[in-house]
Protein backbone atom coordinates (compact mmCIF):
# COMPACT_ATOMS: atom_id res chain seq x y z
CA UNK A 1 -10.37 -28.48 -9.87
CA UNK A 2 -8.16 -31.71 -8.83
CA UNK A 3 -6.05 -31.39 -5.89
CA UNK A 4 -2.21 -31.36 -6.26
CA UNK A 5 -0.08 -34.20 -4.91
CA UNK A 6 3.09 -33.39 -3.08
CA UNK A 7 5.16 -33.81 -6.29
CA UNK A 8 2.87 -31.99 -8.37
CA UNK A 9 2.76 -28.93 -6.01
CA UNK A 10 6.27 -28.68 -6.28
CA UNK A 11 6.48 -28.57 -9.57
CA UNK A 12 3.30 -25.65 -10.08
CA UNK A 13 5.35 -24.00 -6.83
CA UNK A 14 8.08 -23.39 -9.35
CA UNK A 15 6.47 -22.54 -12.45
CA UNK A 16 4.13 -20.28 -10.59
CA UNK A 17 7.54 -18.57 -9.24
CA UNK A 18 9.15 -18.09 -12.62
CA UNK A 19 6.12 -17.92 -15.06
CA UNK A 20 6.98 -19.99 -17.42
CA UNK A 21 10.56 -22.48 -18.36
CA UNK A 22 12.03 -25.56 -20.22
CA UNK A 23 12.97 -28.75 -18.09
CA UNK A 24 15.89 -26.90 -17.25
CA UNK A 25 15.04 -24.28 -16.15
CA UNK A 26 12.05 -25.44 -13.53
CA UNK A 27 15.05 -28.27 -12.70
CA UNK A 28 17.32 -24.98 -11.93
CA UNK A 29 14.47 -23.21 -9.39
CA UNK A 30 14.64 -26.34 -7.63
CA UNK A 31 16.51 -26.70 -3.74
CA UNK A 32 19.06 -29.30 -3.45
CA UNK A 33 18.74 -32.04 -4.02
CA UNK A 34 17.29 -31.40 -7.46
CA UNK A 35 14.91 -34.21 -8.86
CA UNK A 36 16.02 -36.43 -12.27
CA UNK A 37 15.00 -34.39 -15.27
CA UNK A 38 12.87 -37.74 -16.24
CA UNK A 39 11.04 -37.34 -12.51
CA UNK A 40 10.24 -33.82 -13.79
CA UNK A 41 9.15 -34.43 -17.25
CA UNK A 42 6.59 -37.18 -15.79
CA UNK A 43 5.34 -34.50 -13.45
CA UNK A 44 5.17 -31.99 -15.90
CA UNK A 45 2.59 -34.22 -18.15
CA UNK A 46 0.58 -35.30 -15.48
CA UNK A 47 0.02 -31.41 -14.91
CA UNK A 48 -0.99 -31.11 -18.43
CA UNK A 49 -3.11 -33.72 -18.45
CA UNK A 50 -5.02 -32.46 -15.12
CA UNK A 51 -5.03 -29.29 -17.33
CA UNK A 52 -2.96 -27.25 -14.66
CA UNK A 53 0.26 -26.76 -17.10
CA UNK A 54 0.50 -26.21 -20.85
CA UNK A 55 3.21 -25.65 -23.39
CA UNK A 56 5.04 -24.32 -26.39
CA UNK A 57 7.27 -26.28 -28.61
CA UNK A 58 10.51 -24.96 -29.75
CA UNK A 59 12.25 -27.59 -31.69
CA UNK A 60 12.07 -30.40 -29.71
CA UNK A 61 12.36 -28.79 -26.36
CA UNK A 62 8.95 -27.77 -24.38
CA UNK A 63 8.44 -24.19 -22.74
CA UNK A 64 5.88 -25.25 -19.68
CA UNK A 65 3.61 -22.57 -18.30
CA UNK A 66 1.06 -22.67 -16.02
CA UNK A 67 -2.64 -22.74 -16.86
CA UNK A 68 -3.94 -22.35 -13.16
CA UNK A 69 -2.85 -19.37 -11.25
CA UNK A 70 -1.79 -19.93 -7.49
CA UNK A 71 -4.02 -17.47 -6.20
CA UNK A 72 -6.71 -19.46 -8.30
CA UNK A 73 -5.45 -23.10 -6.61
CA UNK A 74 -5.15 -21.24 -3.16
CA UNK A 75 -8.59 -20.45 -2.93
CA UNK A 76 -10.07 -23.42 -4.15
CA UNK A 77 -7.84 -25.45 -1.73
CA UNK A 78 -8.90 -23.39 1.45
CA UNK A 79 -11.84 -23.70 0.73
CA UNK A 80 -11.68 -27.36 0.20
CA UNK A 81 -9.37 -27.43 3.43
CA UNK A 82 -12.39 -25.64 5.25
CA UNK A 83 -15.00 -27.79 4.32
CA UNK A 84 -13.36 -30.97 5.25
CA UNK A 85 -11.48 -30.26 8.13
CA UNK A 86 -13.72 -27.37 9.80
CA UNK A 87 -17.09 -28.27 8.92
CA UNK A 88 -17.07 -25.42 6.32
CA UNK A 89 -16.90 -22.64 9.00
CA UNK A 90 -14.10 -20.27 8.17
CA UNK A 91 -15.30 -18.96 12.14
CA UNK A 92 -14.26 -22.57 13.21
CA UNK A 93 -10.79 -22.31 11.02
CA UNK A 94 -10.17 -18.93 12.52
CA UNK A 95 -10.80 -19.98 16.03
CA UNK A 96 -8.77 -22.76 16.13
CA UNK A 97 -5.37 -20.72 14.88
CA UNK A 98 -6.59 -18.15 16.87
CA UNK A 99 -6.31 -20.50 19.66
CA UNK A 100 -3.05 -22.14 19.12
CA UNK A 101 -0.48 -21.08 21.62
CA UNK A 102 2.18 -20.14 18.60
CA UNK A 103 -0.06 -17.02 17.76
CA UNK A 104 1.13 -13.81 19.90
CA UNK A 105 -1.01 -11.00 20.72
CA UNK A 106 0.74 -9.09 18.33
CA UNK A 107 -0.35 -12.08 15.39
CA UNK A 108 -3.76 -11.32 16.55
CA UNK A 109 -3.56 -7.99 16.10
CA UNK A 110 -2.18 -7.71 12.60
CA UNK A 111 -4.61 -10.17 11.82
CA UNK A 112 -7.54 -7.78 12.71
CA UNK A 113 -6.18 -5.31 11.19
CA UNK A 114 -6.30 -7.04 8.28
CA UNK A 115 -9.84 -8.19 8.09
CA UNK A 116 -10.71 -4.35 8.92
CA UNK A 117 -8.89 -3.21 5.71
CA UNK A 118 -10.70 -6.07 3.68
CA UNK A 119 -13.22 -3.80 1.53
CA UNK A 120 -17.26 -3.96 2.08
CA UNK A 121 -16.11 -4.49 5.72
CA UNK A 122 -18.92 -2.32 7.33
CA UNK A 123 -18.02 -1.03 11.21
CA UNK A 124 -20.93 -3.53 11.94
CA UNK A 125 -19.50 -6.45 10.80
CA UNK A 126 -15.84 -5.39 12.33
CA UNK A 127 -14.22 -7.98 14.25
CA UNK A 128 -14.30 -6.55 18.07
């Protein structure tokens, strides 16, 4: 899958949040100040050609929807993240936010947590 430029991102951000809109519409979900409805439209294409974004025809106005889910693009971006900047070591990627003086003990905590809960998470393999 093809990584996302800034303004591309933007534009699946929106679509993913609403599901599915004209021009308008994904204009409409956007924060101030809103980009040209051209600037959008351009976007919009290069998505479909990527294959990330597809659409119906009413008339002559376009319903866009997206193609790729976030959770799909998440993952495949982590994991891309993890490979290039943390020598594909989700251990290394963990330590290092783990380390950062922004996390409280009470980040770290929830965050175990969570990994406990993950299913096929044997006692063994429990973070301790």
């Amino acid at each position: 899958m093809k990584e996302l430029t800034k303004a591309e991102e933007q534009v699946m951000q929106v679509l993913w949040r609403i599901g599915q809109g004209f021009a308008a519409d994904l204009i409409a979900n956007f924060p101030e100040p809103k980009p040209a409805y051209n600037t959008v439209l351009t976007v919009v294409r290069i998505l479909e050609k990527k294959g990330f974004v597809s659409h119906e025809t009413f008339g002559k106005a376009n319903r866009y929807y997206p193609l790729v889910s976030k959770e799909q693009y998440s993952e495949e971006f982590m994991q891309h993240f993890v490979r290039n900047y943390f020598d594909n070591s989700f251990k290394s990627m963990v330590s290092f936010f783990a380390n950062n003086k922004d996390l409280s003990m009470e980040d770290l905590d929830e965050i175990r947590r969570m990994i406990d809960a993950v299913p096929n998470n044997s006692t063994n393999n429990k973070i301790k």
